[in-house]
PDB file of N, CA and C in Angstrom:
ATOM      1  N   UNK A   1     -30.510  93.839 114.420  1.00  0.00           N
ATOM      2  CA  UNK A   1     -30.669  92.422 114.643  1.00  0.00           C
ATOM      3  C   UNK A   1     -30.509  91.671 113.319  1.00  0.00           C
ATOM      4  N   UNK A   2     -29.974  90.663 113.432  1.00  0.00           N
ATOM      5  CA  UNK A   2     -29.653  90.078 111.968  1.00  0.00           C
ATOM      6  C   UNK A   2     -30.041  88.377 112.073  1.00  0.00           C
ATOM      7  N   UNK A   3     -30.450  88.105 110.962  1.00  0.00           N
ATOM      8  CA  UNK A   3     -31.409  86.954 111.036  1.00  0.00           C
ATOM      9  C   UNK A   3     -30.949  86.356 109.998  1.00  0.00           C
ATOM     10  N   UNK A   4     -30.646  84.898 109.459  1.00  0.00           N
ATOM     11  CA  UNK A   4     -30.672  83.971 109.133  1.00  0.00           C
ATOM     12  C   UNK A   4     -31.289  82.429 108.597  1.00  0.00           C
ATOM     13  N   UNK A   5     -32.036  82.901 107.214  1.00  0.00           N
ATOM     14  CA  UNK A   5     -33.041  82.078 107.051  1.00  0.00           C
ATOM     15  C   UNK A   5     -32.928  81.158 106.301  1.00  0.00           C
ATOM     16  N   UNK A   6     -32.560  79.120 106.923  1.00  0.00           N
ATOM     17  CA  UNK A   6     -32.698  78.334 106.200  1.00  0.00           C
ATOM     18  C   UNK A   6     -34.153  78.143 105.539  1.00  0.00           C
ATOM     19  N   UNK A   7     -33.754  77.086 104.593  1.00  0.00           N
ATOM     20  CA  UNK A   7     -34.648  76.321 103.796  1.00  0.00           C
ATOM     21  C   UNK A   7     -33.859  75.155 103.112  1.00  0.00           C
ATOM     22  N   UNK A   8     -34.602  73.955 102.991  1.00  0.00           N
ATOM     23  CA  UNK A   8     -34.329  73.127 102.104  1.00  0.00           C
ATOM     24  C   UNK A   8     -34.315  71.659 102.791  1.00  0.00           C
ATOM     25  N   UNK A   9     -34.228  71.568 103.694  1.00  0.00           N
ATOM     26  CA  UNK A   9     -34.138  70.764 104.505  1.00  0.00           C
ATOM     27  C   UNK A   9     -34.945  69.362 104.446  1.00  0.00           C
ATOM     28  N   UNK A  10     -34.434  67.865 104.523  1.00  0.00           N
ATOM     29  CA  UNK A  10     -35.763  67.130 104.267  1.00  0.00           C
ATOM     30  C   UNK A  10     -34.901  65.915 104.466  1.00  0.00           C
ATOM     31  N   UNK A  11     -36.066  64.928 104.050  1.00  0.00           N
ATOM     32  CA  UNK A  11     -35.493  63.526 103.795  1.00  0.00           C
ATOM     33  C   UNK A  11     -35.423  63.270 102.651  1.00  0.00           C
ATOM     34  N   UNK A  12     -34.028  62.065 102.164  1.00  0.00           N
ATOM     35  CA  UNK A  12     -33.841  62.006 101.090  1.00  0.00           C
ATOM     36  C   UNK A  12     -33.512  60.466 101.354  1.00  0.00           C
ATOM     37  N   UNK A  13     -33.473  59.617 100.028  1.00  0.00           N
ATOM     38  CA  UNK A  13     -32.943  58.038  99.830  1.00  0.00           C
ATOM     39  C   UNK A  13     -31.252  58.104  99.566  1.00  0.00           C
ATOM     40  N   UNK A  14     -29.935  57.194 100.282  1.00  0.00           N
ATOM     41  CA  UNK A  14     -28.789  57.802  99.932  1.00  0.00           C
ATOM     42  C   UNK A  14     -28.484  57.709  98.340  1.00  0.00           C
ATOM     43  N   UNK A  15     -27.413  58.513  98.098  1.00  0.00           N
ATOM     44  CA  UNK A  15     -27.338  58.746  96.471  1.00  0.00           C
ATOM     45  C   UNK A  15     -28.668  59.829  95.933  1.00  0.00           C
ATOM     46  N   UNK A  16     -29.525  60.397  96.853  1.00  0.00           N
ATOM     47  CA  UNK A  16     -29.818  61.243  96.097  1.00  0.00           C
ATOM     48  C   UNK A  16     -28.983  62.881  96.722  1.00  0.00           C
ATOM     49  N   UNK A  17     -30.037  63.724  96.033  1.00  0.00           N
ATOM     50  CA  UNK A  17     -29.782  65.075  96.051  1.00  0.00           C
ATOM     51  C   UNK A  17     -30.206  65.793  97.089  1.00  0.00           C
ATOM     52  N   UNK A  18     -29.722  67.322  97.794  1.00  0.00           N
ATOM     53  CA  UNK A  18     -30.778  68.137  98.020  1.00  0.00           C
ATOM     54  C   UNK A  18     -29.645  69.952  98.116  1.00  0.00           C
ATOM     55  N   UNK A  19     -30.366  70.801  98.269  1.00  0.00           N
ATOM     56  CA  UNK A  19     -29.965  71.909  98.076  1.00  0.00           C
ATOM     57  C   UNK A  19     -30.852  73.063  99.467  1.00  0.00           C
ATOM     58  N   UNK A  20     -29.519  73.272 100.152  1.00  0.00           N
ATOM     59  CA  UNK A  20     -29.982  74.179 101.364  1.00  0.00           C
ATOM     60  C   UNK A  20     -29.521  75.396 100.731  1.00  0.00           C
ATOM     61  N   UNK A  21     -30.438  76.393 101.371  1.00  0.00           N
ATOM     62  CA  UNK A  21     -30.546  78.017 100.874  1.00  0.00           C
ATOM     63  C   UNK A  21     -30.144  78.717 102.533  1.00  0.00           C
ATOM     64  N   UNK A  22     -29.728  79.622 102.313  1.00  0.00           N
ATOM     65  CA  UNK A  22     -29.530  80.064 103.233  1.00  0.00           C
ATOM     66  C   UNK A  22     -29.742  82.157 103.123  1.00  0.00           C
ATOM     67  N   UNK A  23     -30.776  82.653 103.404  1.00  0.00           N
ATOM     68  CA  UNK A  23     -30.856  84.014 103.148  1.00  0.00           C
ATOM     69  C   UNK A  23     -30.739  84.915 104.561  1.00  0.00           C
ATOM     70  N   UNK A  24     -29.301  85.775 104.320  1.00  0.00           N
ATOM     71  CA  UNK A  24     -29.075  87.060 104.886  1.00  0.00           C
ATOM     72  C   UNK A  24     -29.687  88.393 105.247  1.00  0.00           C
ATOM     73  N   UNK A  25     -29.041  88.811 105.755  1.00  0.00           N
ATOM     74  CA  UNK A  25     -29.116  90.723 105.822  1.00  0.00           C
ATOM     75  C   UNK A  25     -27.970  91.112 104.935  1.00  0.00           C
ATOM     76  N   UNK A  26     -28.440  92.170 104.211  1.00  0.00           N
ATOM     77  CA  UNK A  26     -27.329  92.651 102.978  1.00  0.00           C
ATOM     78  C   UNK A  26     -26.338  93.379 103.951  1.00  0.00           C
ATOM     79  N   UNK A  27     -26.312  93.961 105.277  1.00  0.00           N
ATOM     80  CA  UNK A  27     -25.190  94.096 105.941  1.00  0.00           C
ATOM     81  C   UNK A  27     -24.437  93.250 106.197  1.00  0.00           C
ATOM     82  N   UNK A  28     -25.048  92.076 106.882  1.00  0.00           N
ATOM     83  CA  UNK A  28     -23.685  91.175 107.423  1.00  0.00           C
ATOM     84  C   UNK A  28     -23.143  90.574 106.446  1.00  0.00           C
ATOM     85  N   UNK A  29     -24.177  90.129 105.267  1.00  0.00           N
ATOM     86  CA  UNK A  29     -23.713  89.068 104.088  1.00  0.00           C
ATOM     87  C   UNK A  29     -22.366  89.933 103.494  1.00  0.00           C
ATOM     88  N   UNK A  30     -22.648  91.402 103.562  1.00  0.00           N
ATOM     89  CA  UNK A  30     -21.492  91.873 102.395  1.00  0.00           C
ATOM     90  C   UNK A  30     -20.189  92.010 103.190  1.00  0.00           C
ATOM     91  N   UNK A  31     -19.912  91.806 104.329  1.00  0.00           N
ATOM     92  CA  UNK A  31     -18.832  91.685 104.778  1.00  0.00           C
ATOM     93  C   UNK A  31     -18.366  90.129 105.324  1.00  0.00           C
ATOM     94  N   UNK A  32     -18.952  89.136 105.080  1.00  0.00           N
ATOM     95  CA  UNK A  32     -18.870  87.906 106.035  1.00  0.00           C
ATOM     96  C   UNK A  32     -18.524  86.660 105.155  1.00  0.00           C
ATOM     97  N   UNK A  33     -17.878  85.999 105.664  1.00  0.00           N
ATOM     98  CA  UNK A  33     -17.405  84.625 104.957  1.00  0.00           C
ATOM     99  C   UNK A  33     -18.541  83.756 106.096  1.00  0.00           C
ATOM    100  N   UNK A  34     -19.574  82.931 104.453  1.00  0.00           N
ATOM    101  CA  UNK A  34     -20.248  82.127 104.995  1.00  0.00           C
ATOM    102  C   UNK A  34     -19.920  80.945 105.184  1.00  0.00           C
ATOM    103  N   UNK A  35     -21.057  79.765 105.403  1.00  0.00           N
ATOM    104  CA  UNK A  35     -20.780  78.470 105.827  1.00  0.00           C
ATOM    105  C   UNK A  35     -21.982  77.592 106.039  1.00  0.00           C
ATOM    106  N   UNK A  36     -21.538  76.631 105.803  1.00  0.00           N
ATOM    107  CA  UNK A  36     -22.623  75.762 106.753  1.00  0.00           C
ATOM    108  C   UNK A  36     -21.857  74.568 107.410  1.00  0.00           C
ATOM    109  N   UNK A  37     -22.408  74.848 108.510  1.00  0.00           N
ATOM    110  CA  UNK A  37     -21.950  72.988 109.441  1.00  0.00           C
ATOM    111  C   UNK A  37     -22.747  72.131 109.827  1.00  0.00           C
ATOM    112  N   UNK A  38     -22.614  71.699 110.599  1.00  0.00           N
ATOM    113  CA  UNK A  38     -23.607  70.353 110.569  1.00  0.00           C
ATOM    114  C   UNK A  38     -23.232  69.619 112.015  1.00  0.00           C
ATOM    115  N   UNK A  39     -24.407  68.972 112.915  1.00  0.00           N
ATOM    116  CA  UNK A  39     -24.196  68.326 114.393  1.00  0.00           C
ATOM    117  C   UNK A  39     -24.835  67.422 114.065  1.00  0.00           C
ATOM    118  N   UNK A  40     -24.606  66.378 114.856  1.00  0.00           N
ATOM    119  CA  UNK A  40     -25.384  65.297 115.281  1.00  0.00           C
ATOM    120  C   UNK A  40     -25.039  64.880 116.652  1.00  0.00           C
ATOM    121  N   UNK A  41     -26.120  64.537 117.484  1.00  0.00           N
ATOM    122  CA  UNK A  41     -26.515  63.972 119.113  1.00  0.00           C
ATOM    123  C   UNK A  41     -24.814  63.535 119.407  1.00  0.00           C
ATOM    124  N   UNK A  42     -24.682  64.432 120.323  1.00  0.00           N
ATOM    125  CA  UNK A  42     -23.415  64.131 121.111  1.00  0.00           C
ATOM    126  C   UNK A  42     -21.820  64.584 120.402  1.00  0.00           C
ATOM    127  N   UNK A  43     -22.089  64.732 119.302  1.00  0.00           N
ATOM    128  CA  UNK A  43     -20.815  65.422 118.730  1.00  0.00           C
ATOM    129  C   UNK A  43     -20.937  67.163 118.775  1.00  0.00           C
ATOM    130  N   UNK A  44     -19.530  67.446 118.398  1.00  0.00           N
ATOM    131  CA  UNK A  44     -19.437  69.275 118.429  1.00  0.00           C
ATOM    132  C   UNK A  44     -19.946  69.335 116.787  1.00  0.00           C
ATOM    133  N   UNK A  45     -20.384  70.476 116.731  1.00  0.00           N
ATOM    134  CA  UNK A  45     -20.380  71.309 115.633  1.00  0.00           C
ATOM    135  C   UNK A  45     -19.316  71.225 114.683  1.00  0.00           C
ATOM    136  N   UNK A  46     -19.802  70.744 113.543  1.00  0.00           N
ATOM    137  CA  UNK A  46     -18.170  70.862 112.493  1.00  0.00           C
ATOM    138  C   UNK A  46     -18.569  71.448 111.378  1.00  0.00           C
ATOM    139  N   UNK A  47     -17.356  72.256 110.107  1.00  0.00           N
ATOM    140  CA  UNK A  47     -17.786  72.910 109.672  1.00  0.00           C
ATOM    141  C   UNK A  47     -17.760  71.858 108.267  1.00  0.00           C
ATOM    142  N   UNK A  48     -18.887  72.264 107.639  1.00  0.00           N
ATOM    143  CA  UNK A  48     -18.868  70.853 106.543  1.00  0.00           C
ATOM    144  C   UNK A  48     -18.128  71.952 105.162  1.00  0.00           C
ATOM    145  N   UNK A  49     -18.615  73.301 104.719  1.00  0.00           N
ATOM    146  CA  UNK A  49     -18.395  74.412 103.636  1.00  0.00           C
ATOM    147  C   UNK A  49     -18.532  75.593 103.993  1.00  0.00           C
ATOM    148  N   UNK A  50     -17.132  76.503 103.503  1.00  0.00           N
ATOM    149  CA  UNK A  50     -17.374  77.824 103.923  1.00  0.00           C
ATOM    150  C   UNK A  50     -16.847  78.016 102.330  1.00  0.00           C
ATOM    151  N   UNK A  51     -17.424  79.534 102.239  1.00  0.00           N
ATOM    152  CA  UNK A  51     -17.015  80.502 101.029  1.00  0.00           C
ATOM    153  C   UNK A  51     -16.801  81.874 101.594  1.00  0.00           C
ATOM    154  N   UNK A  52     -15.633  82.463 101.139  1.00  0.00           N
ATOM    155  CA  UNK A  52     -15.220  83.951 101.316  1.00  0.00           C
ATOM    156  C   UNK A  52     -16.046  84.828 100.314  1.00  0.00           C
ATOM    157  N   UNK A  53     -15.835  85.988 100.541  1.00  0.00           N
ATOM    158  CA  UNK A  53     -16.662  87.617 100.110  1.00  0.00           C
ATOM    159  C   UNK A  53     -15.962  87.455  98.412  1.00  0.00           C
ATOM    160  N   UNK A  54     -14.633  86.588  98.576  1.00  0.00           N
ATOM    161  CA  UNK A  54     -13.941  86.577  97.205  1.00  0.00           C
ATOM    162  C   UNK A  54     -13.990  85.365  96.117  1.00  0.00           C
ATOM    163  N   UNK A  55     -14.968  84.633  97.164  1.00  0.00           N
ATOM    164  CA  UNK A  55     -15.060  83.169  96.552  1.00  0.00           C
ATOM    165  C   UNK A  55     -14.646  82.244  96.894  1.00  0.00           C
ATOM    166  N   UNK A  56     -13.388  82.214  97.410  1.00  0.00           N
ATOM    167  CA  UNK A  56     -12.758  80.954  98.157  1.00  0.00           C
ATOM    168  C   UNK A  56     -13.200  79.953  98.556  1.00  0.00           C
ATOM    169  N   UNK A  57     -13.405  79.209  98.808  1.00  0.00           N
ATOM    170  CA  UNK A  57     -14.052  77.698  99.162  1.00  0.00           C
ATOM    171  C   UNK A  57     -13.026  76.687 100.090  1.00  0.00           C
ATOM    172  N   UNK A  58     -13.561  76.340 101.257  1.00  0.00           N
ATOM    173  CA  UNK A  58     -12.752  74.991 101.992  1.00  0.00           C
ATOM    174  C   UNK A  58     -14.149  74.379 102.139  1.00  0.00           C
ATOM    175  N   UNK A  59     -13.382  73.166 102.029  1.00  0.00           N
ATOM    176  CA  UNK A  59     -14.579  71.596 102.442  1.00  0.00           C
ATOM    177  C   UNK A  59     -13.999  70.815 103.330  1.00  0.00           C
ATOM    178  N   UNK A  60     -14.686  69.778 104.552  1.00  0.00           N
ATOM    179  CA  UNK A  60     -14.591  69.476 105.044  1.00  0.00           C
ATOM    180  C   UNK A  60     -13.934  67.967 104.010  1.00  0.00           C
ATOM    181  N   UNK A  61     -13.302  67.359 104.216  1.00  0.00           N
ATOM    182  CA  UNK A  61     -12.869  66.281 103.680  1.00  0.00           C
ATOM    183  C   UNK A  61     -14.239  65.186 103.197  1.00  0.00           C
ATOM    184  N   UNK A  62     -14.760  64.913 104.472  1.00  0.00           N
ATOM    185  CA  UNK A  62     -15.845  63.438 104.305  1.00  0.00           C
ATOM    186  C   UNK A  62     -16.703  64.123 103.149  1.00  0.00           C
ATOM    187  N   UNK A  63     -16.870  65.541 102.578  1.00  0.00           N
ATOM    188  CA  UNK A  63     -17.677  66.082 101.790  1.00  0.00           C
ATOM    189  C   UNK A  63     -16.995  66.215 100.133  1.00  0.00           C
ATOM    190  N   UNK A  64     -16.153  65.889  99.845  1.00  0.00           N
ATOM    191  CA  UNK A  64     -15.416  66.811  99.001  1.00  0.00           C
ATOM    192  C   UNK A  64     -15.519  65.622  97.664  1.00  0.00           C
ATOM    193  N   UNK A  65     -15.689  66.811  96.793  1.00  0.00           N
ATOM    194  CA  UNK A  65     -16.194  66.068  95.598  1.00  0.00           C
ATOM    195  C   UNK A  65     -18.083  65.737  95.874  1.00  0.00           C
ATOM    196  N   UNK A  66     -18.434  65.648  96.119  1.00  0.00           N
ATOM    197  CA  UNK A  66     -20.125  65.738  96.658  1.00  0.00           C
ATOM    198  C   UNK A  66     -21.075  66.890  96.943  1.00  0.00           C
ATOM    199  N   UNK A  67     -20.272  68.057  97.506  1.00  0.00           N
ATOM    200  CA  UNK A  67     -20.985  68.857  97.953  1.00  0.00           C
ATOM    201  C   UNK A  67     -20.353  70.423  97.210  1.00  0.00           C
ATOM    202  N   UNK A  68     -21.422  71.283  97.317  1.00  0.00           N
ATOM    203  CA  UNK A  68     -20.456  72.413  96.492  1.00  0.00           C
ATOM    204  C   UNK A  68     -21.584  73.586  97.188  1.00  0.00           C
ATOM    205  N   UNK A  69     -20.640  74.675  97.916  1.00  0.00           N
ATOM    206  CA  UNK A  69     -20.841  75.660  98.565  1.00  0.00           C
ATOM    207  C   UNK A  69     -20.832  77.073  97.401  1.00  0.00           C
ATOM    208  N   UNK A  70     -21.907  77.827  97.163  1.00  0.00           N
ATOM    209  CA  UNK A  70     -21.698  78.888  96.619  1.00  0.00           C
ATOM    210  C   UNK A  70     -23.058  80.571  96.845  1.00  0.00           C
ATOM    211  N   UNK A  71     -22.457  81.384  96.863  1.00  0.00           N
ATOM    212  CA  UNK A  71     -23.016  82.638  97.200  1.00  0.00           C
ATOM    213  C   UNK A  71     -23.641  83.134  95.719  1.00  0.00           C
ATOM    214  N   UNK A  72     -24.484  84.242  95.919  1.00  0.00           N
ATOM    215  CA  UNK A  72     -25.485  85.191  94.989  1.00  0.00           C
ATOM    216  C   UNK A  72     -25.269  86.286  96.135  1.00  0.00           C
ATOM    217  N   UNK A  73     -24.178  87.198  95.377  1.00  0.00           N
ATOM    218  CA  UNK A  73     -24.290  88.304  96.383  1.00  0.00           C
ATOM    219  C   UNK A  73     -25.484  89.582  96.281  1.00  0.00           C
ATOM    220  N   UNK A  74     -26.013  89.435  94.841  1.00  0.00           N
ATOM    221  CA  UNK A  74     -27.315  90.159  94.755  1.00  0.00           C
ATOM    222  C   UNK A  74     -28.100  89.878  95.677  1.00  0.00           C
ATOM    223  N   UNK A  75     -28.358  88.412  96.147  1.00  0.00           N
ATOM    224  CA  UNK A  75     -29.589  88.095  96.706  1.00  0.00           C
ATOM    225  C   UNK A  75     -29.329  87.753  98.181  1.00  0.00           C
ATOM    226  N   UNK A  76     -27.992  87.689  98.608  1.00  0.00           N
ATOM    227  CA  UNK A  76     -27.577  87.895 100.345  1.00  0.00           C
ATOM    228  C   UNK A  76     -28.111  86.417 100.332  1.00  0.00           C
ATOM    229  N   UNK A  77     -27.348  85.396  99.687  1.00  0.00           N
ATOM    230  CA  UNK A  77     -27.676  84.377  99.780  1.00  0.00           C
ATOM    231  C   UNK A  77     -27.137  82.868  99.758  1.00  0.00           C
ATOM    232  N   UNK A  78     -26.732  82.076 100.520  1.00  0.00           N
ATOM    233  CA  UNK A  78     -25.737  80.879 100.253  1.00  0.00           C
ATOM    234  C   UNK A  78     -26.510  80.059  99.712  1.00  0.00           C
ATOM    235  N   UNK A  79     -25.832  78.996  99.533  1.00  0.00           N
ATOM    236  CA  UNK A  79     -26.435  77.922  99.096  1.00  0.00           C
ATOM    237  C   UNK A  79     -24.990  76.539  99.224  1.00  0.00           C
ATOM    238  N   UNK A  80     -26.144  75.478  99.610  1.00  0.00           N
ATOM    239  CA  UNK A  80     -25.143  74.333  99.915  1.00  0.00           C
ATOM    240  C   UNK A  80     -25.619  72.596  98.859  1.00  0.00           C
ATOM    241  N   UNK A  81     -25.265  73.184  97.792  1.00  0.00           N
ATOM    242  CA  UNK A  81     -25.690  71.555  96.488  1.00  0.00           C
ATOM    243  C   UNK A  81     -24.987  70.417  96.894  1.00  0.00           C
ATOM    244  N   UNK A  82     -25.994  69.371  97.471  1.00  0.00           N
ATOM    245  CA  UNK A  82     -25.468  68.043  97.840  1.00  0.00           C
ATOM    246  C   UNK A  82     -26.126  67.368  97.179  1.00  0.00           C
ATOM    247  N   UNK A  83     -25.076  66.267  96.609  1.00  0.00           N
ATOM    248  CA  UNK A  83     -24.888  65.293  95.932  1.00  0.00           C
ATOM    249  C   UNK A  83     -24.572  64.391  96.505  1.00  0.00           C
ATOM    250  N   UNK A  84     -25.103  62.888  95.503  1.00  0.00           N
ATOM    251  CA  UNK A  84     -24.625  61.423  96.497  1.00  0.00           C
ATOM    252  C   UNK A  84     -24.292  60.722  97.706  1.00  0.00           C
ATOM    253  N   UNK A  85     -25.420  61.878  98.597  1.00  0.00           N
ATOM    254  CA  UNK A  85     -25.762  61.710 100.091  1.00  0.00           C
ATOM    255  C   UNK A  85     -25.593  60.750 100.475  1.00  0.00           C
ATOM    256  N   UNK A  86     -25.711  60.498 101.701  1.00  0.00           N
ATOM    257  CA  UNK A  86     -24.754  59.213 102.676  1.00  0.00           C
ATOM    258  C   UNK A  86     -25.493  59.068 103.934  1.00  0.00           C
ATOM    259  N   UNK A  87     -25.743  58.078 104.239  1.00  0.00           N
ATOM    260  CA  UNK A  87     -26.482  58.164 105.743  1.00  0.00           C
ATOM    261  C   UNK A  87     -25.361  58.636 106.649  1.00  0.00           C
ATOM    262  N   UNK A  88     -24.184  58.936 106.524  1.00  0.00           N
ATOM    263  CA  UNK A  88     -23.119  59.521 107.337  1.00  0.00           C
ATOM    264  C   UNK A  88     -23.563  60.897 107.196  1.00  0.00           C
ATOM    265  N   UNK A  89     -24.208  61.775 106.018  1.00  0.00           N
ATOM    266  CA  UNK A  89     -24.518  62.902 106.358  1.00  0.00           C
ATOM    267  C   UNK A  89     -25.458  63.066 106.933  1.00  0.00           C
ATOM    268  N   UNK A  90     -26.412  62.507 108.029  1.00  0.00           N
ATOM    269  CA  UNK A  90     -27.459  62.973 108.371  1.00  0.00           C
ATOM    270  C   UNK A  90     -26.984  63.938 109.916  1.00  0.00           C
ATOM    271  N   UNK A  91     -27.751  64.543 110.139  1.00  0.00           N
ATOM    272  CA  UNK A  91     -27.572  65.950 110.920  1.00  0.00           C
ATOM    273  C   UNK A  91     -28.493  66.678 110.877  1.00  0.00           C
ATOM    274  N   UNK A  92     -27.968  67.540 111.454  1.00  0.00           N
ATOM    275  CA  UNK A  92     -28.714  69.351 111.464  1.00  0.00           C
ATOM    276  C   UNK A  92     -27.696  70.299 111.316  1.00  0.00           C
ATOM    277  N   UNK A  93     -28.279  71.282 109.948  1.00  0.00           N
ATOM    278  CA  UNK A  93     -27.494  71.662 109.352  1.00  0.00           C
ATOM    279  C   UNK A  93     -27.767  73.464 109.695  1.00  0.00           C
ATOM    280  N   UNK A  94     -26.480  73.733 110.117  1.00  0.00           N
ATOM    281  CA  UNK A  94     -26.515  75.493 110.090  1.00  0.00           C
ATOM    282  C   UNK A  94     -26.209  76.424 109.500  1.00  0.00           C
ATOM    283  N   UNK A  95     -26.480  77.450 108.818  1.00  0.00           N
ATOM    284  CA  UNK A  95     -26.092  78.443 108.477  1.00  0.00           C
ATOM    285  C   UNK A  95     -25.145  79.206 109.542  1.00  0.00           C
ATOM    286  N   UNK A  96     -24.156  79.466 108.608  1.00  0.00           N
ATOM    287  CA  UNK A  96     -23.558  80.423 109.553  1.00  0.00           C
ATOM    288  C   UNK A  96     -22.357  81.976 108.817  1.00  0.00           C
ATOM    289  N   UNK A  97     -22.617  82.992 109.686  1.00  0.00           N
ATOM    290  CA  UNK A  97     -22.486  84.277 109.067  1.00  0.00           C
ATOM    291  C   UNK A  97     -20.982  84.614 110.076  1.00  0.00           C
ATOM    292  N   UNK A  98     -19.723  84.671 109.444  1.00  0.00           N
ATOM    293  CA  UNK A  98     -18.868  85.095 110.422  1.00  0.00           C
ATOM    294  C   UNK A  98     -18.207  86.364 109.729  1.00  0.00           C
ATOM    295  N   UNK A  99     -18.069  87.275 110.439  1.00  0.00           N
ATOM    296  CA  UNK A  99     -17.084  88.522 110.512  1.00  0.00           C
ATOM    297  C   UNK A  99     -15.936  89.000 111.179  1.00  0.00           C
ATOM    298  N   UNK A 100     -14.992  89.257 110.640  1.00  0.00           N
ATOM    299  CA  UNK A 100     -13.643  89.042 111.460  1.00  0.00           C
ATOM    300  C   UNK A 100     -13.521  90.313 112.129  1.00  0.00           C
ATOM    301  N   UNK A 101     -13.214  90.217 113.435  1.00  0.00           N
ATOM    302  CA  UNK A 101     -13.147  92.010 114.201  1.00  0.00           C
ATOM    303  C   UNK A 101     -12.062  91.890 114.592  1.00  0.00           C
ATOM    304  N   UNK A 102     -10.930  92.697 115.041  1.00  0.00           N
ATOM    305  CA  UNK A 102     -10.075  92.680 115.871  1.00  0.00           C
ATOM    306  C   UNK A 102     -10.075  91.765 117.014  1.00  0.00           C
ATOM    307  N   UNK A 103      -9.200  91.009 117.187  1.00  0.00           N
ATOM    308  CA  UNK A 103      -8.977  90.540 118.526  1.00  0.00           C
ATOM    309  C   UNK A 103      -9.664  88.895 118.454  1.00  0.00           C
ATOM    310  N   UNK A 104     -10.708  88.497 117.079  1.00  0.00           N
ATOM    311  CA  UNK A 104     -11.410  87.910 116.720  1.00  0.00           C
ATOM    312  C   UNK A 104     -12.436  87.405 115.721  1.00  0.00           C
ATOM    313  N   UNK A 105     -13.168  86.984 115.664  1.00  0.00           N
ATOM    314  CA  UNK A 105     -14.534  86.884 115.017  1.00  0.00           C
ATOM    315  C   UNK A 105     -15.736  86.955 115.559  1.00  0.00           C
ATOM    316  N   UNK A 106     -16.846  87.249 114.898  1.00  0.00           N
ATOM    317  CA  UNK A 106     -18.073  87.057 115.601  1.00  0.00           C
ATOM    318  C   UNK A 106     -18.765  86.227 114.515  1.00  0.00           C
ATOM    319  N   UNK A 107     -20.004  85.571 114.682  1.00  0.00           N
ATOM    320  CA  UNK A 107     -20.623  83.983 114.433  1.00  0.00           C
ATOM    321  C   UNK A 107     -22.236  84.574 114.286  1.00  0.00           C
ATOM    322  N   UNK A 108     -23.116  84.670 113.174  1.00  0.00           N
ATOM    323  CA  UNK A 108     -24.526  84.379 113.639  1.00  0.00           C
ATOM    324  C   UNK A 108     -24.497  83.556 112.506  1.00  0.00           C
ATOM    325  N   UNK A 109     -25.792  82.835 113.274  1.00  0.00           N
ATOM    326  CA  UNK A 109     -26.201  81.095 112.705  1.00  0.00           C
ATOM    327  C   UNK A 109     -27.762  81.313 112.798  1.00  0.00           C
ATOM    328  N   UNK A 110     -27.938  80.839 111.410  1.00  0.00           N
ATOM    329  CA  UNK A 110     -29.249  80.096 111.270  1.00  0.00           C
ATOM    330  C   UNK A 110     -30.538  79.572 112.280  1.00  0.00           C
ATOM    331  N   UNK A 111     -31.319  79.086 112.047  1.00  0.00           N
ATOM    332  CA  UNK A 111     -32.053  77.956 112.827  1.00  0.00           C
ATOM    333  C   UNK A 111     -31.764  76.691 113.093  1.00  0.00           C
ATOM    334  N   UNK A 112     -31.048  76.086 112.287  1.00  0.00           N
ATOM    335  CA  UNK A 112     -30.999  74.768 111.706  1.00  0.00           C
ATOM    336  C   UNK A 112     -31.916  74.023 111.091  1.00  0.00           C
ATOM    337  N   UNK A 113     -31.354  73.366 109.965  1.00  0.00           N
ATOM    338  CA  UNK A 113     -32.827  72.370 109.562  1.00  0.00           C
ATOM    339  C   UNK A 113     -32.152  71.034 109.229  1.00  0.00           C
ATOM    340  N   UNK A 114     -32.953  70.015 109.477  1.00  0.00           N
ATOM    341  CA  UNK A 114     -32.407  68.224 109.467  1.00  0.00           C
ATOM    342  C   UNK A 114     -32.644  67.890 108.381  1.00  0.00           C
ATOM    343  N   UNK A 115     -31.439  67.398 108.138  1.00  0.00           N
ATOM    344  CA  UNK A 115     -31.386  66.601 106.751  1.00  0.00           C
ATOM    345  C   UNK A 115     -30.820  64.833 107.296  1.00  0.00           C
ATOM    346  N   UNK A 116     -31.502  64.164 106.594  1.00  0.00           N
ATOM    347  CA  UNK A 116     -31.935  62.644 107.159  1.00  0.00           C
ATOM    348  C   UNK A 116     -31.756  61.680 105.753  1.00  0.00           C
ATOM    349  N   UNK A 117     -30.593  61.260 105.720  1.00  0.00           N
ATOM    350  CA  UNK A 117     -30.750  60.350 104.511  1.00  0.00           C
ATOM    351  C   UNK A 117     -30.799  58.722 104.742  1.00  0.00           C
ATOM    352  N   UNK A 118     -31.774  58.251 104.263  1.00  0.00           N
ATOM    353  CA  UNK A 118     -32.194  57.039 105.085  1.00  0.00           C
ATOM    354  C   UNK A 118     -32.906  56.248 103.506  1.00  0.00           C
ATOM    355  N   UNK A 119     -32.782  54.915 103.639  1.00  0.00           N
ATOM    356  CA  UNK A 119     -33.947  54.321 102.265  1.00  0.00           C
ATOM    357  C   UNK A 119     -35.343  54.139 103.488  1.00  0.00           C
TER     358      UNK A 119
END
């Protein structure tokens, strides 16, 4: 069973900071390109940052330049540094663990935790 543990989650004033953690299983982490996305009421799931096993990095556009996605593979661990927050980023934010299999991928995700940027 493999589990997925945010942290970091909160309210913030826009223009500030915050930093989501995201801790693995040293199985899935060492084979899996992570991520985090982000929902809000009535929209799909989108992916805001992913990083590959090699480093690679894609950003969602509305994020780029602001936000910066990066791994600690010692510690089976993501992390998502946001900067100059936006009441456009508010959501609920997921971790997410994907592994590519034949024929496909498979997906485990987080809990989610809300991040709310509001004065």
């Amino acid at each position: 069973q493999v589990q997925l543990v945010e942290s970091g989650g909160g309210l913030v004033q826009p223009g500030g900071s915050l930093r989501l953690s995201c801790a693995a299983s040293r199985s899935i982490f060492s084979f899996s390109t992570m991520g985090w996305y982000r929902q809000t009421p009535g929209k799909q799931r989108e992916p805001v940052a992913t990083i590959t096993n090699g480093g690679s990095t894609n950003y969602a556009d509305s994020v780029k330049g602001r936000f910066t996605i990066s791994r600690d593979n010692a510690k089976n661990t993501v992390y998502l540094q946001m900067n100059s927050l936006k009441p456009e980023d508010t959501a609920v934010y997921y971790c997410n663990a994907m592994i590519r299999q034949i024929g496909g991928r498979m997906d485990y995700w987080g809990q989610g935790t809300q991040i709310t940027v509001s004065s």
